[in-house]
PDB file of N, CA and C in Angstrom:
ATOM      1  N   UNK A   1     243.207 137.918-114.482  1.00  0.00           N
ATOM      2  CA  UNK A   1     242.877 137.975-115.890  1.00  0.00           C
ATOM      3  C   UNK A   1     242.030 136.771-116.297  1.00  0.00           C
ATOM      4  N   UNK A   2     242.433 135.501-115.667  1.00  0.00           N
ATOM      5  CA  UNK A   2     241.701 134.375-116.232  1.00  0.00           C
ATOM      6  C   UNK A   2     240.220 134.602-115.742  1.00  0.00           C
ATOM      7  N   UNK A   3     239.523 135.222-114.115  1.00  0.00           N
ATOM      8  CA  UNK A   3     238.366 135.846-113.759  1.00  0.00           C
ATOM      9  C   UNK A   3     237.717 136.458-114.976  1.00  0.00           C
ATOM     10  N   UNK A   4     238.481 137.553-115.308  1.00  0.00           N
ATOM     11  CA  UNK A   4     238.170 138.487-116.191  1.00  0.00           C
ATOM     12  C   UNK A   4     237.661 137.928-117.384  1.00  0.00           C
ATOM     13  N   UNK A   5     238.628 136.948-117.862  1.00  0.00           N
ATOM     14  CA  UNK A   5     237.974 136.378-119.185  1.00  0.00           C
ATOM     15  C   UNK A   5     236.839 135.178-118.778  1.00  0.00           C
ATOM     16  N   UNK A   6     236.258 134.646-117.793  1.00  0.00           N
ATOM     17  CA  UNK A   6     235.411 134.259-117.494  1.00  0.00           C
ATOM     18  C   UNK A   6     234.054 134.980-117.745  1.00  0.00           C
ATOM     19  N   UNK A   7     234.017 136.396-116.567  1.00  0.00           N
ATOM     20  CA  UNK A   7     233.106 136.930-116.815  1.00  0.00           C
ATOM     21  C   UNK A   7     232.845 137.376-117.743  1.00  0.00           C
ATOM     22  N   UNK A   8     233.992 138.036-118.578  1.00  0.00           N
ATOM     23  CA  UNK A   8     233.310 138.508-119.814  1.00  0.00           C
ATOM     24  C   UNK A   8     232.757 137.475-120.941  1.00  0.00           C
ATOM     25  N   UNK A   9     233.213 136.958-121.450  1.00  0.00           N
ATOM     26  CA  UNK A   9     233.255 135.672-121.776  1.00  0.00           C
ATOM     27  C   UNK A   9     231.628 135.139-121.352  1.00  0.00           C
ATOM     28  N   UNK A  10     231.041 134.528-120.013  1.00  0.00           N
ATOM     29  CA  UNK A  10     229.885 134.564-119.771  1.00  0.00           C
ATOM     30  C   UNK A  10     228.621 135.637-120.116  1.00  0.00           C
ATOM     31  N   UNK A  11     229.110 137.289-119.750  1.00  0.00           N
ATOM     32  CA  UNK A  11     228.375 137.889-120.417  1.00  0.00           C
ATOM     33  C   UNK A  11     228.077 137.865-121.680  1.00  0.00           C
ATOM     34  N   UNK A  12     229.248 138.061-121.985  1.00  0.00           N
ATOM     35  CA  UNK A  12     228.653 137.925-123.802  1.00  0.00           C
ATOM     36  C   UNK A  12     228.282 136.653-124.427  1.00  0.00           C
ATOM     37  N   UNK A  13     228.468 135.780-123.989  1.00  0.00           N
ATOM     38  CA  UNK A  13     227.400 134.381-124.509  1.00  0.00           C
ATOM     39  C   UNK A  13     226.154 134.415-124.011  1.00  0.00           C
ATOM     40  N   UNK A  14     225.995 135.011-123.096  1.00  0.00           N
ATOM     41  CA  UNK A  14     224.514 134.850-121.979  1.00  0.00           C
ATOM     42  C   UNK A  14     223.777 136.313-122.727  1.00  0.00           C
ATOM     43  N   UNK A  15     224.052 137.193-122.892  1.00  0.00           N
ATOM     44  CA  UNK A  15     223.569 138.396-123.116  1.00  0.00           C
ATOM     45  C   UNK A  15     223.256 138.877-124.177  1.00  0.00           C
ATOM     46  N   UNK A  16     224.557 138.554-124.797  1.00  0.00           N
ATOM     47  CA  UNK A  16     224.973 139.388-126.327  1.00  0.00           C
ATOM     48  C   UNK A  16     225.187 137.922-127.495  1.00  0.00           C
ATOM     49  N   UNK A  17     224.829 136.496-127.210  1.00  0.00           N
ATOM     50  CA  UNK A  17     225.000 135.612-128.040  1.00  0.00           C
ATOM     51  C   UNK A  17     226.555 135.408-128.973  1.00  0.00           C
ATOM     52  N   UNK A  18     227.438 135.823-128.240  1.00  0.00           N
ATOM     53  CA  UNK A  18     228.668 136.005-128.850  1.00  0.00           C
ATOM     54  C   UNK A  18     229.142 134.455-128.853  1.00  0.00           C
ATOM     55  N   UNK A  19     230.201 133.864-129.393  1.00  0.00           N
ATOM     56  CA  UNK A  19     230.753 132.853-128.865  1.00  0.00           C
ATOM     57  C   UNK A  19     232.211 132.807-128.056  1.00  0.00           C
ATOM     58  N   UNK A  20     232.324 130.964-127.764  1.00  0.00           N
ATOM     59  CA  UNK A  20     233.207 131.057-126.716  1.00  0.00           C
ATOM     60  C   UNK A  20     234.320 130.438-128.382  1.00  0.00           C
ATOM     61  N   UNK A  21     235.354 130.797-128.328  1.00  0.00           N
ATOM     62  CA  UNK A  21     236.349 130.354-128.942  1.00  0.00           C
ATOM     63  C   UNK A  21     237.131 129.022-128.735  1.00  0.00           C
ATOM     64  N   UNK A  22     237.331 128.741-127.967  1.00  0.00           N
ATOM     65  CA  UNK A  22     237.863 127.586-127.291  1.00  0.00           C
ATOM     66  C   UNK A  22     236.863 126.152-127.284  1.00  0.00           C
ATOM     67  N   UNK A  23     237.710 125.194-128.880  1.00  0.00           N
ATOM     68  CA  UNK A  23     236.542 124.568-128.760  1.00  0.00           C
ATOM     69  C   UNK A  23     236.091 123.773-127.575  1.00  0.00           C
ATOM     70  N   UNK A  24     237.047 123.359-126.810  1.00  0.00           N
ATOM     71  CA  UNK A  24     236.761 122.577-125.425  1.00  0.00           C
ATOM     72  C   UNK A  24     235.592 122.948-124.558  1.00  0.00           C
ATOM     73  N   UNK A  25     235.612 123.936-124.192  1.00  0.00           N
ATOM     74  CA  UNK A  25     234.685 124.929-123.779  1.00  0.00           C
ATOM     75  C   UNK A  25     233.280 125.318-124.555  1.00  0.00           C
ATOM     76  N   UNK A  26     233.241 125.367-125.735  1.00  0.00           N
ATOM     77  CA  UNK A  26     232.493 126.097-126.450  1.00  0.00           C
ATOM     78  C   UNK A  26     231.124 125.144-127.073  1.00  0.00           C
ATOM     79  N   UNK A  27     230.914 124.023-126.239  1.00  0.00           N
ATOM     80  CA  UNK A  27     229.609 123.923-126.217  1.00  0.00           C
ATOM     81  C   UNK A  27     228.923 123.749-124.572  1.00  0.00           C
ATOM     82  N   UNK A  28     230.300 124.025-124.114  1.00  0.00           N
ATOM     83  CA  UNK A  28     229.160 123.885-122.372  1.00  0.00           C
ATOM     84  C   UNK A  28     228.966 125.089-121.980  1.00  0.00           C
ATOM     85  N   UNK A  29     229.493 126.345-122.717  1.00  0.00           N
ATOM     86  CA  UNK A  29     229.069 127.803-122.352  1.00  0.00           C
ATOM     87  C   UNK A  29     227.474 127.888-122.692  1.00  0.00           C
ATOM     88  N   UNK A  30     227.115 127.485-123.571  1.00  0.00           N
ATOM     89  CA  UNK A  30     225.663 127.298-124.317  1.00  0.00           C
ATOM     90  C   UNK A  30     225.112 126.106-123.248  1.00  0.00           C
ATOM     91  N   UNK A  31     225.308 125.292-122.818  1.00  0.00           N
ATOM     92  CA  UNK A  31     224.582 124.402-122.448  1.00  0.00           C
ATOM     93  C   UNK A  31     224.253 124.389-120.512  1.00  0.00           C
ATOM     94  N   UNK A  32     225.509 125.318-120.386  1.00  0.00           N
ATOM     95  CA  UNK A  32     225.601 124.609-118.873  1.00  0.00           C
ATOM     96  C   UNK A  32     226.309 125.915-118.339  1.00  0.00           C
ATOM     97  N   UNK A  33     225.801 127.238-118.288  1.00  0.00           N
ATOM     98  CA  UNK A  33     226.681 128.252-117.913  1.00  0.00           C
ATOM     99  C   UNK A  33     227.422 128.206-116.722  1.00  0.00           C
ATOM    100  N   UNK A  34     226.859 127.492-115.785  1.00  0.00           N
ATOM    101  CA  UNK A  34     227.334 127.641-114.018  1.00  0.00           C
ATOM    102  C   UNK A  34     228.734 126.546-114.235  1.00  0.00           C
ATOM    103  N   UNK A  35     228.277 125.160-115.301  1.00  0.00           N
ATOM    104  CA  UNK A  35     229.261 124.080-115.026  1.00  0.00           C
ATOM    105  C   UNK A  35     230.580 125.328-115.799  1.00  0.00           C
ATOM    106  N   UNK A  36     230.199 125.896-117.078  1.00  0.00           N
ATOM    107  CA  UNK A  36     231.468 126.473-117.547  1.00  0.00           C
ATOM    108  C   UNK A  36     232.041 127.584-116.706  1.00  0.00           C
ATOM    109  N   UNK A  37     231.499 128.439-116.366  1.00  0.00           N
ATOM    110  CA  UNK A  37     232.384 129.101-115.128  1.00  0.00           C
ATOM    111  C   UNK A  37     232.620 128.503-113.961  1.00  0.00           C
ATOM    112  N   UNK A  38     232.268 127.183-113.249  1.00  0.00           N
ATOM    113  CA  UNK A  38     233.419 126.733-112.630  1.00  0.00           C
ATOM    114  C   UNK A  38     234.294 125.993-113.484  1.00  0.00           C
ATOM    115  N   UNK A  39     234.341 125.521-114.336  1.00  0.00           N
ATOM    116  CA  UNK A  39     235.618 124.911-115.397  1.00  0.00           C
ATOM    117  C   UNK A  39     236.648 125.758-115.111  1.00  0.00           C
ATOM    118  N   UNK A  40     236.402 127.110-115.806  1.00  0.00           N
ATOM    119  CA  UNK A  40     237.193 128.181-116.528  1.00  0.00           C
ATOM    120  C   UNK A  40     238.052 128.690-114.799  1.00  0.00           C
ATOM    121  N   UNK A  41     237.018 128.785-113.974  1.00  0.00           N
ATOM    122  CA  UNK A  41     237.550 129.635-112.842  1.00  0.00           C
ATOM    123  C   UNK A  41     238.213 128.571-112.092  1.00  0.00           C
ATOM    124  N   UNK A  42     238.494 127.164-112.488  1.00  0.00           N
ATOM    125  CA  UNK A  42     238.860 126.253-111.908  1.00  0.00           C
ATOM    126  C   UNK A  42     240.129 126.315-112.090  1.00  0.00           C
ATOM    127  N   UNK A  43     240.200 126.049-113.731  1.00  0.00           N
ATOM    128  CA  UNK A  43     241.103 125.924-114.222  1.00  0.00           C
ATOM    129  C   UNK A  43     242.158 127.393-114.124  1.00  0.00           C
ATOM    130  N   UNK A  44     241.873 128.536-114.363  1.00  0.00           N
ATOM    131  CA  UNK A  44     242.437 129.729-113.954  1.00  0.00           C
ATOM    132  C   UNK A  44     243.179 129.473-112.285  1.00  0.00           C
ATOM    133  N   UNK A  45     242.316 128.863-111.298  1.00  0.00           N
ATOM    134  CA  UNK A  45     243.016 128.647-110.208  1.00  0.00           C
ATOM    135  C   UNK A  45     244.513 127.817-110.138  1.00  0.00           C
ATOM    136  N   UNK A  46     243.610 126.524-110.777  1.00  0.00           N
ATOM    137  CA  UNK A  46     244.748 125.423-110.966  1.00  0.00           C
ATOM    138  C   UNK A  46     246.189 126.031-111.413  1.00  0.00           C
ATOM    139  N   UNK A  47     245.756 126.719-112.646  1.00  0.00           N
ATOM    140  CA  UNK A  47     247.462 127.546-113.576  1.00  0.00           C
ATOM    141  C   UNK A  47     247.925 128.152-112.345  1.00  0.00           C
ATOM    142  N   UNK A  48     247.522 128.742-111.761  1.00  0.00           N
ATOM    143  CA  UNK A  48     247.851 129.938-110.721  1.00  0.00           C
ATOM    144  C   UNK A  48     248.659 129.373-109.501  1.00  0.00           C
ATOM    145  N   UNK A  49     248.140 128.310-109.129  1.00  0.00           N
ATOM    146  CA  UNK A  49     248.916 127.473-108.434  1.00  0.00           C
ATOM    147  C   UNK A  49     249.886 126.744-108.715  1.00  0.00           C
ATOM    148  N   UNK A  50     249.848 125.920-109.867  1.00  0.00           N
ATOM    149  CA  UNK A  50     251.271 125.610-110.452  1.00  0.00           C
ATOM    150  C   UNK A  50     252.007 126.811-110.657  1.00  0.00           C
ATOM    151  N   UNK A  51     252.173 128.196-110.956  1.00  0.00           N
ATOM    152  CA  UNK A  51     252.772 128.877-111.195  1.00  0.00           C
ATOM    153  C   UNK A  51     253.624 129.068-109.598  1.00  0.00           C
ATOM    154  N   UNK A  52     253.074 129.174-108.564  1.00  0.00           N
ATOM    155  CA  UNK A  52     253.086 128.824-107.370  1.00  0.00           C
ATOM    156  C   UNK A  52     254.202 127.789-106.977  1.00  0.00           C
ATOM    157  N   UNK A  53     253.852 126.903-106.873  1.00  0.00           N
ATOM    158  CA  UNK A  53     254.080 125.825-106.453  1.00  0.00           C
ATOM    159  C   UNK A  53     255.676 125.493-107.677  1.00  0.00           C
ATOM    160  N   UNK A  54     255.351 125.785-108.370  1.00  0.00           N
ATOM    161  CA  UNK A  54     257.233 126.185-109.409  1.00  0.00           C
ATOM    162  C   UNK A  54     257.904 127.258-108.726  1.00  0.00           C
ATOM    163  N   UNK A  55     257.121 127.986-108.666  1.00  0.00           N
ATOM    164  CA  UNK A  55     258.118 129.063-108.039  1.00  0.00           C
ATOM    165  C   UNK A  55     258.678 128.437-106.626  1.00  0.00           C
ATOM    166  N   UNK A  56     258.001 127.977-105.725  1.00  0.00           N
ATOM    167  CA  UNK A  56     258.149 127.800-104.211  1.00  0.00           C
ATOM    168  C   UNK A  56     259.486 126.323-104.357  1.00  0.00           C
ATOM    169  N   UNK A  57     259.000 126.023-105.273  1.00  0.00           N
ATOM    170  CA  UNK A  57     260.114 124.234-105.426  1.00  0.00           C
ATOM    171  C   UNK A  57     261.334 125.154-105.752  1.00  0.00           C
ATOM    172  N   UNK A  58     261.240 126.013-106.905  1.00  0.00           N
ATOM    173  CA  UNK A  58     262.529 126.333-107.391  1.00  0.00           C
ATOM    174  C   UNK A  58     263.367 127.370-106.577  1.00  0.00           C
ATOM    175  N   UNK A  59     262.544 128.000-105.619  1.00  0.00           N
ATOM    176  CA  UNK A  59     263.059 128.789-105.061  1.00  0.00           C
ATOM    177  C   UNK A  59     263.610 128.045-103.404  1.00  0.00           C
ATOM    178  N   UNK A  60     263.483 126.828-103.272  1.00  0.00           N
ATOM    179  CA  UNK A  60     264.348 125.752-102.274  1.00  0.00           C
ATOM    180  C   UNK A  60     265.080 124.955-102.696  1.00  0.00           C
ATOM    181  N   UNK A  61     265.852 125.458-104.234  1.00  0.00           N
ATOM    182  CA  UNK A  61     266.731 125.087-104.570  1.00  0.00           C
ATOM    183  C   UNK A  61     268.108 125.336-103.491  1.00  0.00           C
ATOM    184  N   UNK A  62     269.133 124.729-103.321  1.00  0.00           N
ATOM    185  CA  UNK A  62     270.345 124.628-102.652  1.00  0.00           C
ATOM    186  C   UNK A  62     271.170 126.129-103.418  1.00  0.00           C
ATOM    187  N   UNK A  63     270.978 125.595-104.399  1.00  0.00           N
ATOM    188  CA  UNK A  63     272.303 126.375-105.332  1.00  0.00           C
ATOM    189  C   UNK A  63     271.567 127.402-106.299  1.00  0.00           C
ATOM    190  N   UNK A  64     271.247 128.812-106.290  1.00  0.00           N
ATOM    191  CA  UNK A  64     270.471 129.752-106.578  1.00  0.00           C
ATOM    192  C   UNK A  64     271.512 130.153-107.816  1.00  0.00           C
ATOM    193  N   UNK A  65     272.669 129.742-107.686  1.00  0.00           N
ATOM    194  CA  UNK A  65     274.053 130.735-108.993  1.00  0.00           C
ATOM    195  C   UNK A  65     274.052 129.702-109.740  1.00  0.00           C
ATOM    196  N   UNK A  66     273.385 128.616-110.268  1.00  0.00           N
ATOM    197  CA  UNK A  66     273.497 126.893-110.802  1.00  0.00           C
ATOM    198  C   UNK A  66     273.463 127.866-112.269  1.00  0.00           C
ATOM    199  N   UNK A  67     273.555 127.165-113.118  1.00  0.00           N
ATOM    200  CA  UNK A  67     272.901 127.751-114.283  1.00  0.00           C
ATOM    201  C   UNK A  67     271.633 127.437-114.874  1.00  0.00           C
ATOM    202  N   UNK A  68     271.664 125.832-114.131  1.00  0.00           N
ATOM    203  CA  UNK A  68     270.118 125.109-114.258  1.00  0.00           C
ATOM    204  C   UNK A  68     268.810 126.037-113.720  1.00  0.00           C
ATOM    205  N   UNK A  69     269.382 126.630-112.381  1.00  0.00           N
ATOM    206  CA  UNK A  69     268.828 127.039-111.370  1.00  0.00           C
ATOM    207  C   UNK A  69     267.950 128.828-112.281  1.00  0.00           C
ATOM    208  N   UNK A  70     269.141 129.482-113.029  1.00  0.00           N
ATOM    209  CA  UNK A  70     268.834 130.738-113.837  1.00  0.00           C
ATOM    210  C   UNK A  70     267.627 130.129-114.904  1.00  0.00           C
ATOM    211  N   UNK A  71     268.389 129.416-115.488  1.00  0.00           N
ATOM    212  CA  UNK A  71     267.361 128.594-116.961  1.00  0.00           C
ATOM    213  C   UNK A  71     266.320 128.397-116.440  1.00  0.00           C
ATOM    214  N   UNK A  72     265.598 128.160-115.367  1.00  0.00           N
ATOM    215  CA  UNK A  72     264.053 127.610-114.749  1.00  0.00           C
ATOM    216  C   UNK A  72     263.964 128.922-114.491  1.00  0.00           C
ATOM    217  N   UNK A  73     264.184 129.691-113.481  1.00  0.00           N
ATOM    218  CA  UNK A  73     264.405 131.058-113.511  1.00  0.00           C
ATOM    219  C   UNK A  73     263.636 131.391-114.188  1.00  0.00           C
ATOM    220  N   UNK A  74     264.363 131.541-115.579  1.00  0.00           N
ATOM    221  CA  UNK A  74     263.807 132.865-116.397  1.00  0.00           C
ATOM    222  C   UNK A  74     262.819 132.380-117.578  1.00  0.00           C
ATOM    223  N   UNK A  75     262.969 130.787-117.313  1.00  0.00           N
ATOM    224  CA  UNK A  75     261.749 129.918-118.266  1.00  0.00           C
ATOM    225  C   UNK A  75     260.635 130.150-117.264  1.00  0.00           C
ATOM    226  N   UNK A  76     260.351 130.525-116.201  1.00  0.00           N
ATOM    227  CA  UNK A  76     259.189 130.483-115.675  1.00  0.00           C
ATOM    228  C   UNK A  76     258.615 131.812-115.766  1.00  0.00           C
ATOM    229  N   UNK A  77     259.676 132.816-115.446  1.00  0.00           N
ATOM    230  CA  UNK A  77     259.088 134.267-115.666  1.00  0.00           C
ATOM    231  C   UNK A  77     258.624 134.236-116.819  1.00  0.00           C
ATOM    232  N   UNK A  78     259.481 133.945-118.198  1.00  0.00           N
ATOM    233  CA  UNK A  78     258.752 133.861-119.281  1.00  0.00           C
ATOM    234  C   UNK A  78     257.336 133.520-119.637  1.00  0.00           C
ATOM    235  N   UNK A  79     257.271 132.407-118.874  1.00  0.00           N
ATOM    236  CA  UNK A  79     256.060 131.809-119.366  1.00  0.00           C
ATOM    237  C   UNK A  79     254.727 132.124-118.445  1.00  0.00           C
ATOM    238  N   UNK A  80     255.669 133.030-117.413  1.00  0.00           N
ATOM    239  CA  UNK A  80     254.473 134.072-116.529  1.00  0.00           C
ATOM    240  C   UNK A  80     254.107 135.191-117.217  1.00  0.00           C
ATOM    241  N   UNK A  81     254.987 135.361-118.187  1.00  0.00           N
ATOM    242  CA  UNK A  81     254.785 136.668-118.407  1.00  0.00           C
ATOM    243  C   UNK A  81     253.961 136.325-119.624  1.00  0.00           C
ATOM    244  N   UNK A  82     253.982 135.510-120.449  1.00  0.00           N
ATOM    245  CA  UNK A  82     253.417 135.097-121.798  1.00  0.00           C
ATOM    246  C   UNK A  82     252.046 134.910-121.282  1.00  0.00           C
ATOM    247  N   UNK A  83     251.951 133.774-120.527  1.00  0.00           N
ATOM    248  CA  UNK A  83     250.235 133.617-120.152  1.00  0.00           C
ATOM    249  C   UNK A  83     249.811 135.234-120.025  1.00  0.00           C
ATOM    250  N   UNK A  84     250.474 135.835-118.766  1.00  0.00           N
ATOM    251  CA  UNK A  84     249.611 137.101-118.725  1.00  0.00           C
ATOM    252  C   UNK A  84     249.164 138.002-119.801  1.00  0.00           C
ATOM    253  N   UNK A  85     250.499 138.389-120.731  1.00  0.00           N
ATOM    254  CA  UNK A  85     250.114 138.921-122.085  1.00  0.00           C
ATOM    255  C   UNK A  85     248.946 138.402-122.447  1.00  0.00           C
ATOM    256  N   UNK A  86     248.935 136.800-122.911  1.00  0.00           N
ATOM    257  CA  UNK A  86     247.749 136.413-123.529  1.00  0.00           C
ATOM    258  C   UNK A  86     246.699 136.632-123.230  1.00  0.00           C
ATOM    259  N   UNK A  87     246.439 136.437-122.226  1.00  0.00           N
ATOM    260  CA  UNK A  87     244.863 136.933-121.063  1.00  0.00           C
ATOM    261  C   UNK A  87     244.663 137.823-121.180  1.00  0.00           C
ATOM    262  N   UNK A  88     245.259 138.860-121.123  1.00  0.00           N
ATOM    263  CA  UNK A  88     245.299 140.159-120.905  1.00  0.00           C
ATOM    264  C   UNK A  88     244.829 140.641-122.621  1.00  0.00           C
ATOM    265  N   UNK A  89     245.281 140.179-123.323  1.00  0.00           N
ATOM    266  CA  UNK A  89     244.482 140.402-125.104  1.00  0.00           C
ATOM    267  C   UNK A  89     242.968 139.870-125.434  1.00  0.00           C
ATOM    268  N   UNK A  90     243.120 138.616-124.927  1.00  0.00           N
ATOM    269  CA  UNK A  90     242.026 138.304-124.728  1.00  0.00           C
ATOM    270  C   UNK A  90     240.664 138.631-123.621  1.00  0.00           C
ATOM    271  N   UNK A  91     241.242 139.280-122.940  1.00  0.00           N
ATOM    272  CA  UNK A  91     240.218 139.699-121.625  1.00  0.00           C
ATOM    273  C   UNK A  91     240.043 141.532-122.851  1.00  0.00           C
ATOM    274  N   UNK A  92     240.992 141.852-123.352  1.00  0.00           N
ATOM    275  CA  UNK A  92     240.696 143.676-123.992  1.00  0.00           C
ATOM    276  C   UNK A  92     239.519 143.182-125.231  1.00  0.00           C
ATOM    277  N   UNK A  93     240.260 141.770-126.213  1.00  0.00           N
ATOM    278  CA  UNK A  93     239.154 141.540-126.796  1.00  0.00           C
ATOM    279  C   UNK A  93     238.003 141.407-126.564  1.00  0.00           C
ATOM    280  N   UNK A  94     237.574 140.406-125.695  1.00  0.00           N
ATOM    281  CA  UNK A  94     236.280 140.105-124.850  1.00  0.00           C
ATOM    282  C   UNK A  94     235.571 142.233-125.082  1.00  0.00           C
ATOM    283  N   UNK A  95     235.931 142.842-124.262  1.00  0.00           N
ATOM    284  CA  UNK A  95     235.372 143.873-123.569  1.00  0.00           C
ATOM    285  C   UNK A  95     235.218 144.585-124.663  1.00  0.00           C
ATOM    286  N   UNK A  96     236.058 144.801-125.853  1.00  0.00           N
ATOM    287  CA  UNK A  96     235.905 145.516-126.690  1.00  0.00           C
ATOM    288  C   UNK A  96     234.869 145.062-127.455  1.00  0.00           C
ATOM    289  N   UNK A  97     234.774 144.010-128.100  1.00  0.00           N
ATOM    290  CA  UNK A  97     233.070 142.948-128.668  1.00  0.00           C
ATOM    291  C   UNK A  97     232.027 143.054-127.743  1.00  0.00           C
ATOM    292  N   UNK A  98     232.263 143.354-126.214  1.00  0.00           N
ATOM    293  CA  UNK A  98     230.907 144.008-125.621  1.00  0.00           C
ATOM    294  C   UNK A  98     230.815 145.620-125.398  1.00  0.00           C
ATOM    295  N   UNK A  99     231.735 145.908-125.901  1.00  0.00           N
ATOM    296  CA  UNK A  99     231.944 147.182-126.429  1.00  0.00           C
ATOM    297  C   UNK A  99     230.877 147.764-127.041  1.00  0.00           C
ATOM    298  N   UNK A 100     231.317 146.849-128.518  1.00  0.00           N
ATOM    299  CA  UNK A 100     230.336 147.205-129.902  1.00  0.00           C
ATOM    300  C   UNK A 100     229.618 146.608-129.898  1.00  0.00           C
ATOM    301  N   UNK A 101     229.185 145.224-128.821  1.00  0.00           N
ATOM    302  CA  UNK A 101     227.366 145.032-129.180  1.00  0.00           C
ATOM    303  C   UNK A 101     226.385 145.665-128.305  1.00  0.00           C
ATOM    304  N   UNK A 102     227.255 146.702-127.698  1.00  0.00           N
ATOM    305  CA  UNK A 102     226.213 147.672-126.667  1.00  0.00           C
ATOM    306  C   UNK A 102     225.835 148.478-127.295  1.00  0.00           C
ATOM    307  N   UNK A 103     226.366 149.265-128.298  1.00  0.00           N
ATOM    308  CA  UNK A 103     226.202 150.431-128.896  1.00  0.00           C
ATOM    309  C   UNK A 103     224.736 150.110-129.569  1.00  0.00           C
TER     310      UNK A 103
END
C-alpha cells in the first residue's frame, strides 16, 4: 500500500498537477520527483521492517501466556491493522482524484 501511494501520488503530481498532502513531503514532490519516491519508498520499507522486527523480538519471547506478552500482541496487530486501513484510504483516494482528472 505504501508503493501504491507512492505511485499514485507521483502520477498525479507529475501528470495531473494534483498535490502531495503531507507537508514534509510536499515540496520535494514538485522539486525533486526521483529524491521523493525514494523518501516515500524508503520510508514505506523502513515501517515494514519495524513491523518485522516487533513481531520477530516479540515472538522470542520466553513466556507467550504473560499478559505483557498478549498486550504487545494485540497492540501490534492493532497498529498493523490501523496503518493498513489508512493506506489503503489513502491509496482509494489517490486513484479516485485520478479517476476524475482523467475524465
Amino acid at each position: 500500500m505504501g508503493s501504491m501511494d507512492c505511485a499514485t501520488t507521483a502520477i498525479g503530481t507529475h501528470y495531473f498537477d494534483t498535490q502531495e498532502l503531507n507537508p514534509l513531503l510536499a515540496n520535494l514532490v514538485h522539486t525533486n520527483l526521483l529524491a521523493f519516491v525514494i523518501v516515500k519508498l524508503s520510508v514505506t520499507v523502513a515501517v515494514g521492517m519495524i513491523f518485522m522486527l516487533a513481531k520477530n523480538t516479540l515472538m522470542n519471547s520466553k513466556n507467550k501466556t504473560d499478559k505483557s506478552f498478549k498486550l504487545a500482541n494485540n497492540t501490534l496487530k492493532a497498529a498493523y491493522i490501523t496503518i493498513t486501513l489508512f493506506l489503503t484510504i489513502v491509496v482509494t483516494n489517490n486513484i479516485a482524484i485520478l479517476l476524475l482528472l482523467t475524465q
